[in-house]
Protein backbone atom coordinates (compact mmCIF):
# COMPACT_ATOMS: atom_id res chain seq x y z
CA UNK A 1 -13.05 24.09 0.77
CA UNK A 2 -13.32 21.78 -2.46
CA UNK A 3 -9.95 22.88 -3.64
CA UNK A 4 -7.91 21.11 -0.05
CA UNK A 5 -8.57 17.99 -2.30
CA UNK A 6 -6.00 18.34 -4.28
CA UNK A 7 -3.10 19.44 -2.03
CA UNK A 8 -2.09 15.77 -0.83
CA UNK A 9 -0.97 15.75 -4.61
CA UNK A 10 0.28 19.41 -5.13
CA UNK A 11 2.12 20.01 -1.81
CA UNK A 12 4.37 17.26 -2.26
CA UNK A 13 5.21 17.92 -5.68
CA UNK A 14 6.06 21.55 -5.30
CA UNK A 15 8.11 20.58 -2.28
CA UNK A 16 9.81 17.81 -4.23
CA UNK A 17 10.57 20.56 -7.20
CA UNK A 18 12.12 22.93 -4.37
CA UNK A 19 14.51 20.49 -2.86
CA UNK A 20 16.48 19.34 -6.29
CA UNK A 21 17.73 22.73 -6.04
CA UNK A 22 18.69 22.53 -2.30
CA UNK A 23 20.61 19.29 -3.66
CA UNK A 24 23.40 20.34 -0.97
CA UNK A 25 21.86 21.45 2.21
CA UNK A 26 21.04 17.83 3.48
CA UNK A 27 19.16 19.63 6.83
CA UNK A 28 17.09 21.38 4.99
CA UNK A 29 16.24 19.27 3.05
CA UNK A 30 15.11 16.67 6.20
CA UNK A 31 13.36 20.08 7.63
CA UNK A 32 11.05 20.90 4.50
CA UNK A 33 10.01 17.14 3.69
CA UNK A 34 9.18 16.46 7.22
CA UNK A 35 7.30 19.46 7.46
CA UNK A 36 5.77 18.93 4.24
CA UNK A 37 4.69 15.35 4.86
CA UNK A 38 3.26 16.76 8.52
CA UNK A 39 1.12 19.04 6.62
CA UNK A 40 0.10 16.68 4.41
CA UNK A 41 -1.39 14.36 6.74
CA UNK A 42 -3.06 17.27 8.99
CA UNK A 43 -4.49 18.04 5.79
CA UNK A 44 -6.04 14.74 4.82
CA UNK A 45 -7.34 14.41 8.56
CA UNK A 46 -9.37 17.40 7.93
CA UNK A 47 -10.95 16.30 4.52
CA UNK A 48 -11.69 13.20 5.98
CA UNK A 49 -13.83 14.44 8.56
CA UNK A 50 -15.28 17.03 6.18
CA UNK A 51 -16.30 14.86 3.80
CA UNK A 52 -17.56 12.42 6.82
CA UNK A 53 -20.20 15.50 8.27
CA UNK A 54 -20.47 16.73 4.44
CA UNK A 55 -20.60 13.57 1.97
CA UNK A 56 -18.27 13.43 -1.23
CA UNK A 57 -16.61 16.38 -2.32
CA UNK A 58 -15.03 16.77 -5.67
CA UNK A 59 -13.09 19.51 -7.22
CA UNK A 60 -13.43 20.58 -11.13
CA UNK A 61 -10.07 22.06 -12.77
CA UNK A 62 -10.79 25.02 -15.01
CA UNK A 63 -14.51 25.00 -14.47
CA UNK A 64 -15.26 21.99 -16.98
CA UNK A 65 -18.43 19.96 -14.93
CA UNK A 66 -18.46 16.09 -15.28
CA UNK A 67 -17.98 14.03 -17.21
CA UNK A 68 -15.99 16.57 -19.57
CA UNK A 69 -13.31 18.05 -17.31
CA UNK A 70 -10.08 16.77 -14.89
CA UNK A 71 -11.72 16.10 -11.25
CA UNK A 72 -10.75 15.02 -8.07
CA UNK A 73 -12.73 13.20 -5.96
CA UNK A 74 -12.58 12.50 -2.30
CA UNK A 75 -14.61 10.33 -0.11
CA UNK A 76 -13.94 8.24 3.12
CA UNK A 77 -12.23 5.04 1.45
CA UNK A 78 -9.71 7.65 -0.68
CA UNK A 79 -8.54 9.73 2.19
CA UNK A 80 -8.57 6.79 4.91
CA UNK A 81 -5.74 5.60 2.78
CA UNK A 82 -4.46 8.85 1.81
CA UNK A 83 -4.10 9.81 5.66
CA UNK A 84 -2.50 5.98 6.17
CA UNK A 85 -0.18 6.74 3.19
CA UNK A 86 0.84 10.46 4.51
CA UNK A 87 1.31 8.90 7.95
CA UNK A 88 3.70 6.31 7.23
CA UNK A 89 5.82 8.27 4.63
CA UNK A 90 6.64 10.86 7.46
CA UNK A 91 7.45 8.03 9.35
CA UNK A 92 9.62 6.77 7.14
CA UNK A 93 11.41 9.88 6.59
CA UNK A 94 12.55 9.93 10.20
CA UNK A 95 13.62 6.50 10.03
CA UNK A 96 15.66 7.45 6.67
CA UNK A 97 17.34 10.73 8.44
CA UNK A 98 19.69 8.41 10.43
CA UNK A 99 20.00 5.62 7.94
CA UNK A 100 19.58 6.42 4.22
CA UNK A 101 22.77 7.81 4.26
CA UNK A 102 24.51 11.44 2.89
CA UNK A 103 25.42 10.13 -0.09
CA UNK A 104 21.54 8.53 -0.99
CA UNK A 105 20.46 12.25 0.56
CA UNK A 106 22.55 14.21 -2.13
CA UNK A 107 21.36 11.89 -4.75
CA UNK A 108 17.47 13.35 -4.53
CA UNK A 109 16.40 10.92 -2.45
CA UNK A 110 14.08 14.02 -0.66
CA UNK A 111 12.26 15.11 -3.51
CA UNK A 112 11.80 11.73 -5.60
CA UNK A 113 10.26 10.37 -2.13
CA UNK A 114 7.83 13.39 -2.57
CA UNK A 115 7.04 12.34 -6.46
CA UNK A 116 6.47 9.08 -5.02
CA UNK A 117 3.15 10.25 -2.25
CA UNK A 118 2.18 12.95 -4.85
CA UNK A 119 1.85 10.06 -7.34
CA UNK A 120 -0.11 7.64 -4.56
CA UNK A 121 -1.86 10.09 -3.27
CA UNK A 122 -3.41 10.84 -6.65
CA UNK A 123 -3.76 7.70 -7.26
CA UNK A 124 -6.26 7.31 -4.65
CA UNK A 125 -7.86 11.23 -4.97
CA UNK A 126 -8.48 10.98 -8.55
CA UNK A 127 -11.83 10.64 -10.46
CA UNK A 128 -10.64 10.17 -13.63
CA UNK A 129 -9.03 6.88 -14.99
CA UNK A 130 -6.88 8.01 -17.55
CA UNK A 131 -5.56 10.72 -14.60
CA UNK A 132 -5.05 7.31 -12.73
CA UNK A 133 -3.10 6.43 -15.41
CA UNK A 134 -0.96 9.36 -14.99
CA UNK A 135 -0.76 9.30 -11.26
CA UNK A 136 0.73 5.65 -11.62
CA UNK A 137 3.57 7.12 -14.10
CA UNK A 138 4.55 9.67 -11.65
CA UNK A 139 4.67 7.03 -8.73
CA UNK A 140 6.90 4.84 -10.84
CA UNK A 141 9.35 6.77 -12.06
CA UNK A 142 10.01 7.74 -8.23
CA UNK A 143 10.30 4.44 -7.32
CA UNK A 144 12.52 3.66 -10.58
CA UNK A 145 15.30 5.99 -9.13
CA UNK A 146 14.43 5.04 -5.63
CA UNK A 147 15.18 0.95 -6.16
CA UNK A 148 18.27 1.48 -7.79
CA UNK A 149 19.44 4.40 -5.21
CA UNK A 150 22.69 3.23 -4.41
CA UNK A 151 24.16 1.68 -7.51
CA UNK A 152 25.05 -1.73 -6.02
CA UNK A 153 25.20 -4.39 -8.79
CA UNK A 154 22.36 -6.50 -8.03
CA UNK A 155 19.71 -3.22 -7.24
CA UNK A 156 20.72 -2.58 -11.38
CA UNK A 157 19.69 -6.07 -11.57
CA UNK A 158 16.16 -5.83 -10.06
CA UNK A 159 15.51 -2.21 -11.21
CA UNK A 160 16.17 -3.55 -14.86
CA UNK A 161 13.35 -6.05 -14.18
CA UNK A 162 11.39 -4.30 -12.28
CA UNK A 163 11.03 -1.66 -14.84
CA UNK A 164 10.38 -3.30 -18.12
CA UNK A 165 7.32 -5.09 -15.49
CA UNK A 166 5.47 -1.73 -15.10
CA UNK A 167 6.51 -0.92 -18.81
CA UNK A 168 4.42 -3.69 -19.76
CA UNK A 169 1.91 -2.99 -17.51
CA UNK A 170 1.67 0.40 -18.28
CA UNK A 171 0.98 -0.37 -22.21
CA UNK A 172 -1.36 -2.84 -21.16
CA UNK A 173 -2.97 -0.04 -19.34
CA UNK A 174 -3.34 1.83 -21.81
CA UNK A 175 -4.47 -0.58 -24.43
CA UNK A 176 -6.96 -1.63 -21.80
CA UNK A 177 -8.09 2.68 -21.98
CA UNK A 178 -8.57 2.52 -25.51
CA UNK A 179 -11.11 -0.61 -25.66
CA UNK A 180 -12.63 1.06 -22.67
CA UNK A 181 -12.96 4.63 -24.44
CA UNK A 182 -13.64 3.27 -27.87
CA UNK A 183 -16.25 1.51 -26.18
CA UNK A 184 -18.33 3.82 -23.43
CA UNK A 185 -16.56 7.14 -25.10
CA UNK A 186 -15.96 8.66 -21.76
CA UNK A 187 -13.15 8.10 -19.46
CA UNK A 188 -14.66 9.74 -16.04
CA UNK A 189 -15.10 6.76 -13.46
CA UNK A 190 -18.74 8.15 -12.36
CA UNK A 191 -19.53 8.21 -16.26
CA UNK A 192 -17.81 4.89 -16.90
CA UNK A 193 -20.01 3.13 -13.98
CA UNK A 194 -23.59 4.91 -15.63
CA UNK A 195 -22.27 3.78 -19.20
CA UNK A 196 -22.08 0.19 -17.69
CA UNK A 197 -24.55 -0.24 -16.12
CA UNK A 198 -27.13 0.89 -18.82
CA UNK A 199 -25.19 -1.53 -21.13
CA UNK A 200 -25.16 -4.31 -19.10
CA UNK A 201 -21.63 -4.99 -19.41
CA UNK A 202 -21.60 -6.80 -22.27
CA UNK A 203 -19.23 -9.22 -23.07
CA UNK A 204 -16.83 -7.25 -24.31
CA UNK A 205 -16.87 -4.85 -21.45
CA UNK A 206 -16.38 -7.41 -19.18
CA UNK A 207 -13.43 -8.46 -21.07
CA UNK A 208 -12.23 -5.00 -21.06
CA UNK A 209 -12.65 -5.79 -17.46
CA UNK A 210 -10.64 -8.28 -17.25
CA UNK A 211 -7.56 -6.84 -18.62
CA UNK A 212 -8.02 -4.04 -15.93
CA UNK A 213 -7.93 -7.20 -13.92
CA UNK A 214 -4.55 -7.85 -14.90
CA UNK A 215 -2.79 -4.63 -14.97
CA UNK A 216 -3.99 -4.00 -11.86
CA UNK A 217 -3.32 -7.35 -10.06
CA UNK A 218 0.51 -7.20 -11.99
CA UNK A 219 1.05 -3.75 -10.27
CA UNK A 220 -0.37 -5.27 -6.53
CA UNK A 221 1.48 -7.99 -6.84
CA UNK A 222 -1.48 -10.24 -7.70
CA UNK A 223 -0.63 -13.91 -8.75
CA UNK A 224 2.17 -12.09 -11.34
CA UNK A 225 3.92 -11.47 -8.91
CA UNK A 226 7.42 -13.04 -9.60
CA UNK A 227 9.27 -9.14 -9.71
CA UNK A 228 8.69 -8.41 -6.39
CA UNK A 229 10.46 -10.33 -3.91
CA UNK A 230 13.77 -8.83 -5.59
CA UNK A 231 12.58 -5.45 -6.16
CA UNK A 232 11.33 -5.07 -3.42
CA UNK A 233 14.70 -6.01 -1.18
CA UNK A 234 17.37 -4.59 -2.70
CA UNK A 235 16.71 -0.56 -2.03
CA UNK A 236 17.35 0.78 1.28
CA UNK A 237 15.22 -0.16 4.64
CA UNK A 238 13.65 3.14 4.20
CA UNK A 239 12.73 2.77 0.49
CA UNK A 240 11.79 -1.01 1.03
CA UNK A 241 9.47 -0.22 3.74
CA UNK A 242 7.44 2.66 1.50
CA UNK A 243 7.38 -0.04 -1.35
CA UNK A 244 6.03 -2.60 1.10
CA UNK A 245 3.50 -0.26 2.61
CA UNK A 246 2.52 2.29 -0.76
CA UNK A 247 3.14 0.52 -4.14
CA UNK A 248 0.97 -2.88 -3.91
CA UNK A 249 -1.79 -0.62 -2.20
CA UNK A 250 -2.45 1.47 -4.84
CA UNK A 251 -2.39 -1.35 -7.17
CA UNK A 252 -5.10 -3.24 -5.09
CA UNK A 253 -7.18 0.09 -4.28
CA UNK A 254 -7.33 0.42 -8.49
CA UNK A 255 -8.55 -3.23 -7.88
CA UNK A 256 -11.63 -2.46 -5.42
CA UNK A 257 -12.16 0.60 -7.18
CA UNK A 258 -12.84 -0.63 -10.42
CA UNK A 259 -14.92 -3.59 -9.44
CA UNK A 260 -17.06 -2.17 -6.96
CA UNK A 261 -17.78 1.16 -9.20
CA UNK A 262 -16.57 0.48 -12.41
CA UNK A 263 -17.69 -2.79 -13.17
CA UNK A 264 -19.75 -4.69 -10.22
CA UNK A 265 -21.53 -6.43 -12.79
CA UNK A 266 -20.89 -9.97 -14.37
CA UNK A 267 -19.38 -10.95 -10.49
CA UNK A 268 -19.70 -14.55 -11.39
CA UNK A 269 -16.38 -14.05 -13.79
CA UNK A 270 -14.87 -11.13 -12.29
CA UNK A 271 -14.40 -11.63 -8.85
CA UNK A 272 -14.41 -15.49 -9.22
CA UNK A 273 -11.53 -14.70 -11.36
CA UNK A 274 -10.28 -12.54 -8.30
CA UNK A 275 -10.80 -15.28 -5.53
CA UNK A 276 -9.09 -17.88 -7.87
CA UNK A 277 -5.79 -15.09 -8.31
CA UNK A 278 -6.10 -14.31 -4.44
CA UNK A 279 -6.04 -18.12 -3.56
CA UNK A 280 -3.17 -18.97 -5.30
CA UNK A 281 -0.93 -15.73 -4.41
CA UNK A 282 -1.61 -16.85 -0.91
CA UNK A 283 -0.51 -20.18 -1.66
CA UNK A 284 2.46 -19.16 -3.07
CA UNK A 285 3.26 -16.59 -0.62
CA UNK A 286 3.16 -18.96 1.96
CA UNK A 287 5.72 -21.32 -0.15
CA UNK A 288 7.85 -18.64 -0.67
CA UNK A 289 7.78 -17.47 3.35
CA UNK A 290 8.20 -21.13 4.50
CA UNK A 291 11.65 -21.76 2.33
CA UNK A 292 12.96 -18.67 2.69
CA UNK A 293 16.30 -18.91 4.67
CA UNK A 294 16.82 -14.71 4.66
CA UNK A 295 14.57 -12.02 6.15
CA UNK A 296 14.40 -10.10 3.05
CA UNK A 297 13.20 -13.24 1.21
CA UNK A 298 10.45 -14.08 4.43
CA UNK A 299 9.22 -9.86 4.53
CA UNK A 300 8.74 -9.68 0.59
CA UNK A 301 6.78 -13.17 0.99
CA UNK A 302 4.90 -12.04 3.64
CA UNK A 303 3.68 -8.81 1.35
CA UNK A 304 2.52 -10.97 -1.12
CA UNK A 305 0.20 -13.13 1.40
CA UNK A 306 -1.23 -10.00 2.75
CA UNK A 307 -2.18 -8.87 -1.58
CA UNK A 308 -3.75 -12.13 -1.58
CA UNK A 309 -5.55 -11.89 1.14
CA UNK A 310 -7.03 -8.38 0.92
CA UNK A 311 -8.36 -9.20 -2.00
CA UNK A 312 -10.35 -12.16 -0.30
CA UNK A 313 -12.17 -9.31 0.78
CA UNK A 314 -13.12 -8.19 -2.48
CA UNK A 315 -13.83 -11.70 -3.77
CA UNK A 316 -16.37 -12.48 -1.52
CA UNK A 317 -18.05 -8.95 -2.26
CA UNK A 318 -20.06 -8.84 0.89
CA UNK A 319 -20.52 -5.44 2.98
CA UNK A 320 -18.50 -7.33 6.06
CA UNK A 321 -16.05 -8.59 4.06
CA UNK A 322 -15.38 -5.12 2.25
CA UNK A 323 -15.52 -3.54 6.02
CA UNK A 324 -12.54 -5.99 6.45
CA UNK A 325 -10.87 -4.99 3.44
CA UNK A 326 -10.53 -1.58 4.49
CA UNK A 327 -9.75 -2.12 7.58
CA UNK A 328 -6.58 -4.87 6.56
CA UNK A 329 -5.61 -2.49 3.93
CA UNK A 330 -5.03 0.24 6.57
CA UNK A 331 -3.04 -2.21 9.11
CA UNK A 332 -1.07 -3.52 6.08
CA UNK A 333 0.56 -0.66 5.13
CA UNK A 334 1.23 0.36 8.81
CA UNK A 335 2.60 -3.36 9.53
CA UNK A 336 4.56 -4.15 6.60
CA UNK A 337 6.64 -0.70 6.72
CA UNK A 338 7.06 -1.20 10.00
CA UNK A 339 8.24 -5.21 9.46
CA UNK A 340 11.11 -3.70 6.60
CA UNK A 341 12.60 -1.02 9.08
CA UNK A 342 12.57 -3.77 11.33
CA UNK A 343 14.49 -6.00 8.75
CA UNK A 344 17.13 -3.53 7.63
CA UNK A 345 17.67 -2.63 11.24
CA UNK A 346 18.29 -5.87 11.55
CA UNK A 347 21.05 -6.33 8.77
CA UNK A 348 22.50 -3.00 9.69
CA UNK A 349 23.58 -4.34 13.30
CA UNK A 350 24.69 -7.61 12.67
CA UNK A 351 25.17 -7.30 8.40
CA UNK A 352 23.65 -10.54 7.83
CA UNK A 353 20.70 -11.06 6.00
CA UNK A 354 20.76 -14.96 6.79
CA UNK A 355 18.44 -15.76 9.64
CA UNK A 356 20.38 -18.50 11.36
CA UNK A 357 24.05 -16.26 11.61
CA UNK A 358 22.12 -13.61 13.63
CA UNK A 359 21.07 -14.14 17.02
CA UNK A 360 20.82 -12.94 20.62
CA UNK A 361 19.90 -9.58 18.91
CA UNK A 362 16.80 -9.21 21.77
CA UNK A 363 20.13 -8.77 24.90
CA UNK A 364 21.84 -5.96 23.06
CA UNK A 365 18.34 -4.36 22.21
CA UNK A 366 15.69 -5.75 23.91
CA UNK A 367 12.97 -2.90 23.39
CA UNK A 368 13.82 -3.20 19.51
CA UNK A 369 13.48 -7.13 19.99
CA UNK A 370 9.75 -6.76 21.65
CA UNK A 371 8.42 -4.11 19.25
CA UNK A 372 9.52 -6.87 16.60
CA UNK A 373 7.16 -8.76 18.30
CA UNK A 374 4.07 -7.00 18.58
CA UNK A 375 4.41 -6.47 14.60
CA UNK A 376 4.52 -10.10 14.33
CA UNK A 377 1.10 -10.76 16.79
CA UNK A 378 0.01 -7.97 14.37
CA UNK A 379 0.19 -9.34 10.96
CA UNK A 380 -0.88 -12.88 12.63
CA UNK A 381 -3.96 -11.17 13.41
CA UNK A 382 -3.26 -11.52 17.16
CA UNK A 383 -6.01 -9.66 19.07
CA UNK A 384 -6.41 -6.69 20.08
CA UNK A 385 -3.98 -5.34 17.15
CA UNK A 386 -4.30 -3.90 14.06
CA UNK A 387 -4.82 -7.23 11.75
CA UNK A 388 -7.45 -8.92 14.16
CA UNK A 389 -10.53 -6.33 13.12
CA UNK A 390 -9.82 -6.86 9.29
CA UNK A 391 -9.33 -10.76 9.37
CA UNK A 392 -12.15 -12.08 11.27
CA UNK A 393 -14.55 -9.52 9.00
CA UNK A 394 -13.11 -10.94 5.66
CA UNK A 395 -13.46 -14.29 7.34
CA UNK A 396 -17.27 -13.41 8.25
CA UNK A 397 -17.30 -11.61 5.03
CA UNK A 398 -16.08 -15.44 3.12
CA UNK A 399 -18.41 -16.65 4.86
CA UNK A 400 -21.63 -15.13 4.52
CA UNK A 401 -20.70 -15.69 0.80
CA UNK A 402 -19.85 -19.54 0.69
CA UNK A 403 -16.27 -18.83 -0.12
CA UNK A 404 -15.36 -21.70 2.29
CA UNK A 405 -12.20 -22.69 -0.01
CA UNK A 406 -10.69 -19.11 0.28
CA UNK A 407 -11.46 -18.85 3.89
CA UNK A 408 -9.72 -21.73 5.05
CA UNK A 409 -6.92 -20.88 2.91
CA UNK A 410 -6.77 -16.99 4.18
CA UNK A 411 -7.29 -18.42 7.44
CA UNK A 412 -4.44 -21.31 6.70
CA UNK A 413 -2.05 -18.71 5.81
CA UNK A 414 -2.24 -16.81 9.59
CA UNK A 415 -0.50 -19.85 10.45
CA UNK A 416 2.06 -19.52 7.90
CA UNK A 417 2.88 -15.98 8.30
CA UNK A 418 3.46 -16.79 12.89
CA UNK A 419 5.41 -19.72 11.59
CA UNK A 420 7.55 -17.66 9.15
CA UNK A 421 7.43 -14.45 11.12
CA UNK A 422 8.56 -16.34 14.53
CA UNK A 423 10.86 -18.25 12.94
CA UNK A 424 12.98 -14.82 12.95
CA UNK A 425 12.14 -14.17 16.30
CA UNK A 426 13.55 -17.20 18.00
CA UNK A 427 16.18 -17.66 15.46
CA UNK A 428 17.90 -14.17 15.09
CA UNK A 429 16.65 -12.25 18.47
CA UNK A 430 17.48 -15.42 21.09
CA UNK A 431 20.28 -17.71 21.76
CA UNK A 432 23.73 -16.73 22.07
CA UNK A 433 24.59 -13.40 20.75
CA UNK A 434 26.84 -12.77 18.09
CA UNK A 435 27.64 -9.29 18.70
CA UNK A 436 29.29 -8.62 21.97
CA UNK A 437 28.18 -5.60 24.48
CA UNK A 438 31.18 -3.43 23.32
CA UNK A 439 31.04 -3.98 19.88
CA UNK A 440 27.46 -3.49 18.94
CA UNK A 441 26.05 -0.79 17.23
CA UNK A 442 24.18 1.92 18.68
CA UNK A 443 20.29 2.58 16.83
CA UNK A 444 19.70 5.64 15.96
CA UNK A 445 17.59 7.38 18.26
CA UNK A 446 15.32 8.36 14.87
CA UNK A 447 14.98 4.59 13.75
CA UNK A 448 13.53 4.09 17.19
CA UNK A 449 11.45 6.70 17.26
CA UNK A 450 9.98 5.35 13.66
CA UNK A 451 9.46 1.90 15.54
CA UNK A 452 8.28 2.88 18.51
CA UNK A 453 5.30 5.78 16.45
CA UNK A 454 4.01 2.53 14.00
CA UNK A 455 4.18 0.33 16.61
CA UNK A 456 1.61 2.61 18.66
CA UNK A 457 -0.31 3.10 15.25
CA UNK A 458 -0.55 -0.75 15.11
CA UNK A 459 -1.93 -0.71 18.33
CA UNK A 460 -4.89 2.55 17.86
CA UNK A 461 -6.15 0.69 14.58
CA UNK A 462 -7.05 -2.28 16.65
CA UNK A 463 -7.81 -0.85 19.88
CA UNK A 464 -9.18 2.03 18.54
CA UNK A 465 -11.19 0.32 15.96
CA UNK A 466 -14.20 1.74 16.93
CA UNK A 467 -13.34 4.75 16.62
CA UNK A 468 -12.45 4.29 12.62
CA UNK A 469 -15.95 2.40 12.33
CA UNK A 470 -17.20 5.68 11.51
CA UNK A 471 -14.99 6.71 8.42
CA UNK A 472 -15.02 2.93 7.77
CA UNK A 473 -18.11 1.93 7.51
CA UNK A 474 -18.52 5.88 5.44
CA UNK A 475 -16.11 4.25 2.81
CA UNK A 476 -17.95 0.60 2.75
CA UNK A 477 -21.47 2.23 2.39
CA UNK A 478 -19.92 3.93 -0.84
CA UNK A 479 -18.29 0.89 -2.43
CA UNK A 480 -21.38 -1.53 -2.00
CA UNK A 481 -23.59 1.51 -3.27
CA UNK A 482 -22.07 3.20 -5.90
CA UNK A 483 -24.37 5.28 -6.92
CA UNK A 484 -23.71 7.20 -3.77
CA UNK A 485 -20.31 8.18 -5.25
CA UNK A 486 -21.79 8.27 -9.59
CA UNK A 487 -24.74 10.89 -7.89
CA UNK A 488 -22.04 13.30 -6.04
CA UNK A 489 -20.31 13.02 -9.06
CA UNK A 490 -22.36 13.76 -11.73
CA UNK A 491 -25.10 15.57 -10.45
CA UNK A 492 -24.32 19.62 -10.14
């Protein structure tokens, strides 16, 4: 049973192997990576409830028992986001079968999508940091071909930028690996935690800690986050919405990770430092959502106000405010994928990107108009949707810790993001349309079946909220007590 683990990674890297060579049969290749993603996702349902009647499972490659050999390791918080990840993705994909184009589809866009969830997915499932390490690589150089799929002038642009930003991040990675190794001589997460906490993470650990700190916050999106808002809206709507949804996640689940197992020590630097990054990449989100005058520029800024305030979560450090991590980190990536198919629906009916020169959008397509609208109550945290559950427990969370500063402004920046967000709405979806009943452009019947499936997943996480409090609340318990996951781990 141990070896289903690793299959969220495998399966989609086999498949993604198998379609370069069906480079020409475009069906096909729409047939296998549905399928695959499908099975994916059945397949991370069943772990997670496994692992929630079973406790942590972990898998050992070639026999080698921690802290000496490759592992896997899967408990509630991995697979919760593995199952979101796996979930939107196949979404996604039937969004992209009636929009990415045949061109985009002969150019591998199948199997580098499939790189792209093998790489999150092991992201999340691994046990290993230096595997993390690896897992990142493979995610990026997907989504190095994906942002520049299409050739256009000004995705060369961004991809040139956006690369040599992970380049540097990735060295400091690994720089940030060496003082760790050279350090606690072990690279094994479980083994790094015991190492730490016998040492008391010294000074120079926690300095070790902070650079983790930054290469993980520059990959989320965290304060340095100046790349993004042209990275991330220059690919396709269908690559846009897995960047929005996949890459910042992983980036702030290496975040919680390492601080709640890695290094919970010291939290009077660490996640100060933390609440001080998250403060002002909500600040600055909110500028950036406020003058924007385009919905690309008002979606990435609203990305980098939900990093920011995540990570509230993890600031404060609480066991409510963690609950509401989780649970915004699960709406987030549901929300904001489905807030970028939105947007490049958007530009593909009236091809503007300009908020003011499109309008009356909600007569031509007034179901498409109203599902717009329930993502906005969503990321407003408009009960009884998805963001409600995870903002007033980060709120509770900030407060039970005295965090009153970030609370108000995570609290500050709901206001911001209806502002911003409705500032679409009445601008490009009422008033006088500019696109006349004969003239405007049918929606595919697979973009609105991509809507209309997140839009009902926005609604389960909040309405069904208590029926995640289980596999929540599985994943919390684990990140406030680590030695829950260091003990199923380490001990045979």
């Amino acid at each position: 049973m141990n070896n289903l683990i690793v299959l969220p990674l495998i399966i989609p890297i086999i498949t993604g192997i198998i379609l370069v060579f069906l480079r020409s049969s475009i069906m096909l290749q729409r047939v296998i990576s549905i399928i695959t993603m499908i099975t994916v996702s059945v397949i991370s349902f069943l772990l997670l409830d496994i692992v929630q009647t079973e406790g942590i499972i972990r898998l050992d490659f070639s026999g080698w028992l921690p802290p000496f050999g490759i592992l896997f390791v899967a408990d509630s918080f991995a697979l919760l986001l593995v199952l979101t990840a796996s979930v939107v993705t196949t979404i996604c994909l039937l969004y992209a079968f009636s929009t990415i184009g045949k061109d985009n589809e002969k150019m591998f866009f199948y199997p580098f999508v499939m790189f792209l969830i093998a790489g999150v997915n092991g992201s999340f499932l691994t046990g290993d940091i230096f595997n993390l390490f690896v897992c990142f690589e493979v995610m990026l150089l997907a989504s190095y071909v994906l942002v520049a799929m299409g050739g256009k002038k000004v995705q060369l642009r961004e991809s040139l930028k956006y690369v040599l930003i992970n380049v540097v991040a990735s060295w400091l990675f690994l720089v940030a690996l060496a003082f760790l190794y050279g350090t606690v001589k072990t690279l094994n997460m479980a083994h790094i935690a015991e190492r730490v906490a016998e040492a008391g993470q010294e000074p120079l650990l926690t300095t070790v800690a902070i650079l983790f700190l930054l290469v993980f916050g520059l990959k989320a999106g965290l304060l340095l986050f100046f790349w993004l808002p042209g990275s991330y809206s220059v690919p396709p709507a269908a690559v846009q919405a897995l960047f929005s949804a996949l890459l910042t996640k992983v980036g702030i689940y290496a975040l919680i990770r390492t601080f709640t197992l890695m290094f919970p020590l010291n939290q009077e630097i660490t996640h100060t430092l933390i609440g001080i990054m998250a403060g002002i990449t909500i600040i600055a989100g909110c500028l950036g959502a406020l003058s924007g005058r385009d919905v690309y520029t008002i979606g990435t800024y609203n990305v980098i106000i939900g990093v920011g305030f995540i990570l509230i979560g993890l600031a404060a450090g609480t066991e409510t405010a963690m609950t509401g991590a989780v649970y915004y980190l699960m709406h987030d990536m549901v929300a904001k994928a489905l807030l970028f198919l939105i947007i490049g629906m958007m530009v593909y009916l009236t091809d503007e990107t300009i908020i003011k020169n499109m309008s009356g959008l909600i007569r031509n397509y007034p179901l498409f108009g109203w599902i717009y609208f329930i993502v906005l109550l969503a990321l407003t945290g408009i009960p009884p949707l998805s963001g409600f559950v995870g903002k007033i427990l980060i709120g509770q969370g900030a407060l039970e810790a005295e965090s009153y500063i970030l609370l108000a402004i995570g609290f500050a920046s709901s206001i911001i993001v209806l502002y911003s967000l409705l500032r679409i709405f009445l601008a490009s979806f009422f008033g006088e349309t500019t696109i006349s009943f004969e003239d405007r452009k049918r929606i595919p019947k697979g973009a609105y079946s991509s809507f209309i499936l997140l839009a009902i997943s926005i609604v389960f996480i909040g309405v069904g909220a208590e029926s995640l409090a289980v596999y929540v609340k599985d994943a919390v318990n684990t990140l406030i007590n680590p030695s829950v996951y260091i003990d199923a781990v380490l001990k045979e």
